[in-house]
Structures are given as C-alpha cells and as structure tokens.
N, C-alpha and C. Protein backbone atom coordinates (compact mmCIF):
# COMPACT_ATOMS: atom_id res chain seq x y z
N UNK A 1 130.83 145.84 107.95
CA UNK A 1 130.12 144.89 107.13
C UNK A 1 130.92 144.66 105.85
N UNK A 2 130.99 143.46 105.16
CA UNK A 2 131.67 143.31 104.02
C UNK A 2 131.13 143.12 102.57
N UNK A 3 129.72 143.03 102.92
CA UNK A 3 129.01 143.37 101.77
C UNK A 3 129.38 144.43 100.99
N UNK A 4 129.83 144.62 99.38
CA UNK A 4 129.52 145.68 99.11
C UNK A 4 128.72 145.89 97.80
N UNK A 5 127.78 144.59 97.49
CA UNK A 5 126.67 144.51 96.39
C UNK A 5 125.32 144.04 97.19
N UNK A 6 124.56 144.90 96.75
CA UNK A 6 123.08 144.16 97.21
C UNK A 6 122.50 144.25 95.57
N UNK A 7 122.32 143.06 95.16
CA UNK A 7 121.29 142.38 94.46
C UNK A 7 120.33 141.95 94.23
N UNK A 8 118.92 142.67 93.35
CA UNK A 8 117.49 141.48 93.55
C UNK A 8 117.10 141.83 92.35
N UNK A 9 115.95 140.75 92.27
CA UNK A 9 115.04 140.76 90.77
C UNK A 9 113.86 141.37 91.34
N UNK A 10 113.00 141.91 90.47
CA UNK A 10 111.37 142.50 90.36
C UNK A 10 111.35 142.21 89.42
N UNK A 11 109.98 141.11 89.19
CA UNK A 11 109.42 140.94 88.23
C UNK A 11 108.31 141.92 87.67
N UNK A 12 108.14 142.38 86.41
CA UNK A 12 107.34 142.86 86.18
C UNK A 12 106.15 142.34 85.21
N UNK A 13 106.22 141.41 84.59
CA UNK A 13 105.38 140.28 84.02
C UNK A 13 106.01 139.28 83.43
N UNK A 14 105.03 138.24 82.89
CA UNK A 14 105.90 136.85 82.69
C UNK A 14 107.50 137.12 81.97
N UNK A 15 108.62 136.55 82.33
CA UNK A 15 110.09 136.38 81.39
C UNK A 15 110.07 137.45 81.47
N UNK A 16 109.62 138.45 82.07
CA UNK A 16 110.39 140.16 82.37
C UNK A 16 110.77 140.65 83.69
N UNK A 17 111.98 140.63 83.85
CA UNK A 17 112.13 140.78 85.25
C UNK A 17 113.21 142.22 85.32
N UNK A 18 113.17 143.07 86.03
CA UNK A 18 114.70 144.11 86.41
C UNK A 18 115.41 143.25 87.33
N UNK A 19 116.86 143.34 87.12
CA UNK A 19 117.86 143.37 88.23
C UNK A 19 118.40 145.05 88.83
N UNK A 20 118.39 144.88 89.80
CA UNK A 20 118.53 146.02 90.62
C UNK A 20 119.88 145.64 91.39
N UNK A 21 120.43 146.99 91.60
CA UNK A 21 121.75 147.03 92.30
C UNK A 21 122.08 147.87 93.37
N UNK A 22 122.93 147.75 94.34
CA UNK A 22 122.77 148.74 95.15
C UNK A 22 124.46 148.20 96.34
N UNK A 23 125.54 149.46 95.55
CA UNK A 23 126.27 149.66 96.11
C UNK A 23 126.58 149.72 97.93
N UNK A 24 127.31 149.06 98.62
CA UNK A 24 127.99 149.00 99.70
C UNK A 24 126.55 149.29 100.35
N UNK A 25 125.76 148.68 100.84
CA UNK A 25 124.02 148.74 101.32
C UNK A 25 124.58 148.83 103.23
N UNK A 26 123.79 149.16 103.65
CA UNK A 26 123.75 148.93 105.14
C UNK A 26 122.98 147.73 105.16
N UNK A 27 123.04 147.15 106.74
CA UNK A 27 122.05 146.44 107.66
C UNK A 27 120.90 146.27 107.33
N UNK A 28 120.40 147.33 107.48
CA UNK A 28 118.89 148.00 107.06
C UNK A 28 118.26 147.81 106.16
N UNK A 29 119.37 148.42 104.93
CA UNK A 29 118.82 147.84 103.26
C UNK A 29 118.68 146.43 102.92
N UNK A 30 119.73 145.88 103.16
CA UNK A 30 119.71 144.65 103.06
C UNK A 30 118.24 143.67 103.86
N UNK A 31 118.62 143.98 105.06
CA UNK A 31 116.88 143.32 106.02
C UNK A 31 115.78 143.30 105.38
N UNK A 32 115.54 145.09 104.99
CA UNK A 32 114.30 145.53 104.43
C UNK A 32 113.53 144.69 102.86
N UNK A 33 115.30 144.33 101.95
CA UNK A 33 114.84 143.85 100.63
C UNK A 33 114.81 142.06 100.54
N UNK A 34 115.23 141.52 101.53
CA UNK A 34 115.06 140.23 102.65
C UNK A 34 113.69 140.30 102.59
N UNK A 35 113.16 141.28 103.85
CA UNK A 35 111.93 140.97 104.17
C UNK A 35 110.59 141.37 102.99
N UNK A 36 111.44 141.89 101.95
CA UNK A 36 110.25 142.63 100.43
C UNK A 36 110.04 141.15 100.04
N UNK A 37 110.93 140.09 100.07
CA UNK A 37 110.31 139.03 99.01
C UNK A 37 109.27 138.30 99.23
N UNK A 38 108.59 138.16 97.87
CA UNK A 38 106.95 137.64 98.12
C UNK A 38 106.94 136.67 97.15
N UNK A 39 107.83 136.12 96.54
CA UNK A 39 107.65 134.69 95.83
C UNK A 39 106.79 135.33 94.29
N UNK A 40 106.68 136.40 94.29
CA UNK A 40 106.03 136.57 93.34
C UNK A 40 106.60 137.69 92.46
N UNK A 41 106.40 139.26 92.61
CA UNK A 41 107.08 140.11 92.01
C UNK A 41 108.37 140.58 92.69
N UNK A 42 108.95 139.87 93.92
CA UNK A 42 110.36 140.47 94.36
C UNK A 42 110.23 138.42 94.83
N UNK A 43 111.41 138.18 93.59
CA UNK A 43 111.86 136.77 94.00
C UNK A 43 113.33 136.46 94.48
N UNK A 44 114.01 137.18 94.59
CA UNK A 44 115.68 136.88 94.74
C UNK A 44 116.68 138.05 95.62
N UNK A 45 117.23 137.73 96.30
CA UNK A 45 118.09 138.62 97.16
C UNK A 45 119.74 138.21 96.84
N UNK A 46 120.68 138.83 96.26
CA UNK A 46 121.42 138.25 96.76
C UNK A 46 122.83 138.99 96.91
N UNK A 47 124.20 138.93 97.96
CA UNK A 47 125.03 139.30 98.58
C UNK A 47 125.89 139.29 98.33
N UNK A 48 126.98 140.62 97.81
CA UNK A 48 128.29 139.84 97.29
C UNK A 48 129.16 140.49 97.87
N UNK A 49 130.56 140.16 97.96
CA UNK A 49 131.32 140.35 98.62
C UNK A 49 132.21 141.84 97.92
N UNK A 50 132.01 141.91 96.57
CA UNK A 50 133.22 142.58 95.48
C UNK A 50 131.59 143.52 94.85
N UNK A 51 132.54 144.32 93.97
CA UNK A 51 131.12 145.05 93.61
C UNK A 51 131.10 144.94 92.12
N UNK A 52 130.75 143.88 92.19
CA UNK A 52 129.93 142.73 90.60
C UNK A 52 129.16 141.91 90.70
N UNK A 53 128.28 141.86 90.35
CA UNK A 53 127.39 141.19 90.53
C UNK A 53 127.11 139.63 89.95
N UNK A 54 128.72 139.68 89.62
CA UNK A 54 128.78 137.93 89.19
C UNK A 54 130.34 137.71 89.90
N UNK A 55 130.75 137.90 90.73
CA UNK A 55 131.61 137.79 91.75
C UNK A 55 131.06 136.66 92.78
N UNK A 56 132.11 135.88 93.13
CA UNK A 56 131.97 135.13 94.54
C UNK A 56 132.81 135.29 95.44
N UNK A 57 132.37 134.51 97.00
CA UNK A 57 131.42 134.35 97.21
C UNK A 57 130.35 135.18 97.15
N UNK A 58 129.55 134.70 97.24
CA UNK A 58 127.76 135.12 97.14
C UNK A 58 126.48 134.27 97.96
N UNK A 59 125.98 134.93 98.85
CA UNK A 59 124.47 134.89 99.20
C UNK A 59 123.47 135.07 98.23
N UNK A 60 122.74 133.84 98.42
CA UNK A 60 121.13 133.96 97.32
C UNK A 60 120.31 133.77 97.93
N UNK A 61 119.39 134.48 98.70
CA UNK A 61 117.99 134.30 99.10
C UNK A 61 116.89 134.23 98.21
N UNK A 62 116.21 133.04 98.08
CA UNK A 62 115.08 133.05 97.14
C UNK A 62 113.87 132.58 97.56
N UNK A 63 112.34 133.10 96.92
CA UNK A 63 111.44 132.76 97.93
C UNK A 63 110.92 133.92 98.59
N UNK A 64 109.82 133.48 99.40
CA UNK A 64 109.00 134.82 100.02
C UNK A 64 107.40 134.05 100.87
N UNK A 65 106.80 135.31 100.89
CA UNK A 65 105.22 134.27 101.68
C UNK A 65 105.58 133.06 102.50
N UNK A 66 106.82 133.05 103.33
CA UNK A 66 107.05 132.11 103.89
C UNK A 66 107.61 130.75 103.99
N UNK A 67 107.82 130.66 102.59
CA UNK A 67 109.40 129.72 102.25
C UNK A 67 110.35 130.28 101.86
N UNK A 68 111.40 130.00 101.73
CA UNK A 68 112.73 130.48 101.19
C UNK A 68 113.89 129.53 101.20
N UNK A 69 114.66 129.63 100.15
CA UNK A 69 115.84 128.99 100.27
C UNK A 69 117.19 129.69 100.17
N UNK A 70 118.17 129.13 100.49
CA UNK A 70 119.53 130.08 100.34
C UNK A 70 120.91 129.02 100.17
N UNK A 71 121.27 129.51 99.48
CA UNK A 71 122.35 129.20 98.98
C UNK A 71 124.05 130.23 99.02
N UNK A 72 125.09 129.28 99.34
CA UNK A 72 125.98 130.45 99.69
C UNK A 72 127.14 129.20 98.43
N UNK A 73 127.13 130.65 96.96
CA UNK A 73 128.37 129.87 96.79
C UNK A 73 130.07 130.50 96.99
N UNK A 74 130.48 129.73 96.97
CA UNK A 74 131.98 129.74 97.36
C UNK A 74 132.98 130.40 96.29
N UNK A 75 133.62 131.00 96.40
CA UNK A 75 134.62 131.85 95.67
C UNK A 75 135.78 131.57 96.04
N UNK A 76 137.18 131.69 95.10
CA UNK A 76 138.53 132.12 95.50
C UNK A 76 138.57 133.79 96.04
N UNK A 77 139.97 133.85 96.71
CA UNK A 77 140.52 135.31 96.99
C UNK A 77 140.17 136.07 95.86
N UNK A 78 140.35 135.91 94.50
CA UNK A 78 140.11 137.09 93.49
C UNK A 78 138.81 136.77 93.16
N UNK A 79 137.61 136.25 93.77
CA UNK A 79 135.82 136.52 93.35
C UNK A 79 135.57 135.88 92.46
N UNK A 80 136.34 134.48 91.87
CA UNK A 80 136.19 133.77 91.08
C UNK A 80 135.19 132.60 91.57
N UNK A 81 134.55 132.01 90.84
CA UNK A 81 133.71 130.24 91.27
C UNK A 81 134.91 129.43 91.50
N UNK A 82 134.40 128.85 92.39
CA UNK A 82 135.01 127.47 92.50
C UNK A 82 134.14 126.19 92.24
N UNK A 83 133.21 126.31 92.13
CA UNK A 83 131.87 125.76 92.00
C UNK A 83 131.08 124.59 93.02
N UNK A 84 131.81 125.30 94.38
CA UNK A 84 131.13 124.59 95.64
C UNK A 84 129.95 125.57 95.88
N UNK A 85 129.49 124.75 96.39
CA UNK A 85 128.13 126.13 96.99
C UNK A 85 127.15 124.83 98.44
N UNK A 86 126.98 125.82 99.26
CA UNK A 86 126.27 125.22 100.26
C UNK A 86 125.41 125.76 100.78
N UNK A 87 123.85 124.86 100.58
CA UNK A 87 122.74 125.15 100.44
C UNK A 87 122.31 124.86 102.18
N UNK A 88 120.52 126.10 102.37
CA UNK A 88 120.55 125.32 103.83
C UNK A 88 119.37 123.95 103.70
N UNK A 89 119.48 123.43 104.92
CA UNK A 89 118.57 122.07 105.07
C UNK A 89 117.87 122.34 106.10
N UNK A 90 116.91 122.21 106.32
CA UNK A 90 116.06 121.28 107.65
C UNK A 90 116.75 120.15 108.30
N UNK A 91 117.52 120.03 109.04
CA UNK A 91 117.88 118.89 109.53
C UNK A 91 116.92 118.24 110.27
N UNK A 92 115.49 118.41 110.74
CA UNK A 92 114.62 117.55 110.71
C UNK A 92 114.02 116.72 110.05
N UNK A 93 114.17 117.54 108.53
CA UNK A 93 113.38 116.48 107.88
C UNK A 93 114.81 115.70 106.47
N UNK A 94 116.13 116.44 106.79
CA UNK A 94 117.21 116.21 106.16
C UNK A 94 117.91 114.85 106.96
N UNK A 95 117.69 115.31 108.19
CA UNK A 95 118.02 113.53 108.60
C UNK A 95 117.46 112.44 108.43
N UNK A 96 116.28 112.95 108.71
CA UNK A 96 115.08 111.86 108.80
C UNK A 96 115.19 110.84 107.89
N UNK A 97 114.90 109.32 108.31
CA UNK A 97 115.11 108.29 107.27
C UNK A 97 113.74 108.64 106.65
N UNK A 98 112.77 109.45 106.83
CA UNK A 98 111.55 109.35 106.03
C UNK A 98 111.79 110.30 104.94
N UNK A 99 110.61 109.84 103.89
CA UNK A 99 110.73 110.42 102.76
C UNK A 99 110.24 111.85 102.79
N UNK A 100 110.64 112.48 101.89
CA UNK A 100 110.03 114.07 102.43
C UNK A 100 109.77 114.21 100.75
N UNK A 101 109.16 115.21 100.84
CA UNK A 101 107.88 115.97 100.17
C UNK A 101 108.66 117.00 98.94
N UNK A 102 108.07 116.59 97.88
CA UNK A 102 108.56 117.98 96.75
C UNK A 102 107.51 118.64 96.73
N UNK A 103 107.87 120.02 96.59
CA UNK A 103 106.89 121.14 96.87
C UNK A 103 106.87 122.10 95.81
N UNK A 104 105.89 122.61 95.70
CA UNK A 104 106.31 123.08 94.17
C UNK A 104 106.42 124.71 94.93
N UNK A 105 107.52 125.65 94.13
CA UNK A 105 108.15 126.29 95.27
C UNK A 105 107.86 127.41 93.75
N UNK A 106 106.69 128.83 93.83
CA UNK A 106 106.45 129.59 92.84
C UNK A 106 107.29 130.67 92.96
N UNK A 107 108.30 131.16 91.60
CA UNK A 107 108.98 132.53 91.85
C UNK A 107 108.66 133.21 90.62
N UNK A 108 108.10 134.08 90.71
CA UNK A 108 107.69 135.01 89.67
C UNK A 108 106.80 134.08 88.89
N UNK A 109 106.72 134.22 87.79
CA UNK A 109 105.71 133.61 86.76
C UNK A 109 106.02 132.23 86.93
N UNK A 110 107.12 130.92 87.43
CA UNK A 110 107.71 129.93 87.05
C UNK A 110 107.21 129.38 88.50
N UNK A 111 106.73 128.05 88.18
CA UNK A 111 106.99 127.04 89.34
C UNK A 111 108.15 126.20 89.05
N UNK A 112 108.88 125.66 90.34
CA UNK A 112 109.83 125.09 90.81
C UNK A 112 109.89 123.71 91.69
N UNK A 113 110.02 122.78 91.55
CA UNK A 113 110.04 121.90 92.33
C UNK A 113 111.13 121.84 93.12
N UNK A 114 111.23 121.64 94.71
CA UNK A 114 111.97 121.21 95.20
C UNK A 114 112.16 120.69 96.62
N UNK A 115 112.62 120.09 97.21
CA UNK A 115 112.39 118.79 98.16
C UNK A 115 112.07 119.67 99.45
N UNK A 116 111.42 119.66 100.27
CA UNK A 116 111.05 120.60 101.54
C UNK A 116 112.43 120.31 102.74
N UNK A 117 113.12 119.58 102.53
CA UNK A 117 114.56 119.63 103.31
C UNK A 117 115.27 120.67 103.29
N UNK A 118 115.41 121.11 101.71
CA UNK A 118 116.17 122.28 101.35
C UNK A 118 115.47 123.62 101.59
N UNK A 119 113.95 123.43 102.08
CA UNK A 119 113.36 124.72 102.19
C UNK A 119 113.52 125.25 104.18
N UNK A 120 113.51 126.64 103.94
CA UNK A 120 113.17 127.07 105.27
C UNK A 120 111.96 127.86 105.70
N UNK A 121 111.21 127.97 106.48
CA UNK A 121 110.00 128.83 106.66
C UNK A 121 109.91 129.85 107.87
N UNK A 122 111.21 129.83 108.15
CA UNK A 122 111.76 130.86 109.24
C UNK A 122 112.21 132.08 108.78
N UNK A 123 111.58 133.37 108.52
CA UNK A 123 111.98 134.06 108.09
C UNK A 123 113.40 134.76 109.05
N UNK A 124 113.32 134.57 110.26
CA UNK A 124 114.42 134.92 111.28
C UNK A 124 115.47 134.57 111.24
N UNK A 125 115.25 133.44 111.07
CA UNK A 125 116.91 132.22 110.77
C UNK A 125 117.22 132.66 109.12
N UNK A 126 116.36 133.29 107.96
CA UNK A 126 116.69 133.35 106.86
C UNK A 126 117.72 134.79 107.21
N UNK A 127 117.61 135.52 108.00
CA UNK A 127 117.34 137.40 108.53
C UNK A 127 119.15 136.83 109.19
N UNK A 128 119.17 136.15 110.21
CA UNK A 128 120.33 135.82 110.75
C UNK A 128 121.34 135.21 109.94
N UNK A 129 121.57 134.07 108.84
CA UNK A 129 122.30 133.82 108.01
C UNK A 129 122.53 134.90 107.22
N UNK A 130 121.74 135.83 106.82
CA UNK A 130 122.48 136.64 106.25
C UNK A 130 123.11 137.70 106.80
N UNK A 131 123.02 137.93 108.10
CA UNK A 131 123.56 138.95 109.02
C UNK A 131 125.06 138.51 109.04
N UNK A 132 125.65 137.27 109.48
CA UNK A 132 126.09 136.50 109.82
C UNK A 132 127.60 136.28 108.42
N UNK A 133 126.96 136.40 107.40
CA UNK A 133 127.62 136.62 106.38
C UNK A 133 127.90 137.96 106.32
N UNK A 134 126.67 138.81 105.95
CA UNK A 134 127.65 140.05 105.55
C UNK A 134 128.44 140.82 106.74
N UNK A 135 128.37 140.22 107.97
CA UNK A 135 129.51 140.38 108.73
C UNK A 135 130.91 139.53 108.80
N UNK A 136 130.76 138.15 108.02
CA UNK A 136 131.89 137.53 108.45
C UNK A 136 132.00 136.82 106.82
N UNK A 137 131.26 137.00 106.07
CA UNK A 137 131.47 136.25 104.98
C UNK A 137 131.51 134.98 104.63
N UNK A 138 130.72 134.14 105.70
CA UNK A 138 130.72 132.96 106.10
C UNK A 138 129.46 132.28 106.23
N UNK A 139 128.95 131.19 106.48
CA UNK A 139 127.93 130.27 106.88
C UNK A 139 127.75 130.38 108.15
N UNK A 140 126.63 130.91 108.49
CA UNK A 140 126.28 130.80 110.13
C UNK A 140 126.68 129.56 110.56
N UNK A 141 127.50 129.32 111.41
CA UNK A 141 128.02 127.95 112.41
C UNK A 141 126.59 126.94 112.88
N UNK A 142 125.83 128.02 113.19
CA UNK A 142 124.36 127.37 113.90
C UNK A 142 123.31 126.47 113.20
N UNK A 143 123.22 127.19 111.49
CA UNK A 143 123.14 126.75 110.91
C UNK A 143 122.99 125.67 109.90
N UNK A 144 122.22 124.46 109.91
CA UNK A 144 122.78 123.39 109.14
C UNK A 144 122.54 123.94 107.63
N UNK A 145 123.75 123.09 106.75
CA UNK A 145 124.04 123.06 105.30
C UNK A 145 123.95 122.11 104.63
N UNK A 146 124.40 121.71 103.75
CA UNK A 146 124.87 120.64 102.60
C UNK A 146 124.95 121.16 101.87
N UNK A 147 126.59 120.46 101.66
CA UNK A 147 127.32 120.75 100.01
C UNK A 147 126.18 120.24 98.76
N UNK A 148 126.02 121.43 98.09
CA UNK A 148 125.52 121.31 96.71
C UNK A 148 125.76 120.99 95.63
C-alpha cells in the first residue's frame, strides 16, 4: 500500500475541530475511519502519499450519513500542488441535459451547498476509490471524474 498518512477531523463543537494523524495506516484503519464519517462530528478523511499532511497527491473524503464527496488532488514527484484536482460525479445526473439540484451538504457545525452531480451516496464505490488509490495512487479507472 502507498499510503503513508491517514488524516481526519473530529469536531468537537462549533469552529473546534482536532486533526488527527496516523502514520503508514493499514487497509483496515483506513476503511474503519471511511466508514466513522457522520457528516457531523467525524467530517473528513483524507490520504497522502508522503508523511505530511499538506503533501500531494492526496485523497479527501468528505461527508457521512450517506453522502459524500471526494476529491483527489494532484501533486508533482516531490509532493508539491500542481493545482489540478479531480473531483467524483454522478454521471447520471452529470450528463444529463437536466438541471440538477443544490443540496445543502452539513459538515460539522457548517452547511455547504453543493450540486448533487458532485455528490455520491454509495458508500462502496466511496470504500473502492479509495482502495484503489492507496494501492496505486491513482483514480479508480471505473470511476467517473471531472477536472476541478
């Protein structure tokens, strides 16, 4: 596996949140703090390749209770931004010539607006993109994206 940062927030009341860290994580850890988020006091997951936690590339899982979004941004060889990043879509409702829906999307104390294309409600497909990365460091192929 090439992960060797696992990253998340716990909120503990409004504008107070811990970041938590957790050196070279297994499978397991990682799944388990995936499947902890509840949109409310565990809002953010996220994956890095180097062991800093402002290093790229990077996985961001955000979200819980059944939405989530993710975002993978892009890094040079030395863990620098490049400032691409590619978010996932619904390609059902991302193709669609119809209009789709802003949703107000709650993480910790803060609501969020954002378009239900960019959201997913599959926690499995959220579980597999990140498998998928911290084995290959990459965007699941299966996957649909758009550049962000």
């Amino acid at each position: 596996m090439k992960i060797q940062l696992l990253s998340w927030n716990k909120h503990k009341q409004e504008d107070v949140y811990g970041v938590y860290n957790l050196t070279f994580p297994s499978w397991y850890e990682i799944e388990q703090k995936i499947r902890q988020l509840d949109a409310s006091q565990f809002t953010s997951v996220s994956l890095f390749l180097h062991d800093r936690n402002d290093s790229y590339p990077c996985l961001s899982i955000v979200g819980g209770g059944g939405l989530y979004s993710a975002e993978l941004d892009l890094g040079n060889d030395k863990g620098e931004p490049t400032g691409e990043r590619l978010g996932y879509i619904n390609p059902d409702l991302y193709f669609s010539f119809q209009d789709t829906k802003i949703k107000t999307f709650g993480l910790g104390y803060h609501n969020y607006e954002i378009d239900e294309a960019y959201l997913c409600n599959d926690l499995d497909l959220i579980l597999k993109l990140a498998k998928h990365f911290a084995d290959t460091a990459t965007w699941h192929p299966e996957l649909a994206c758009a550049t962000m």
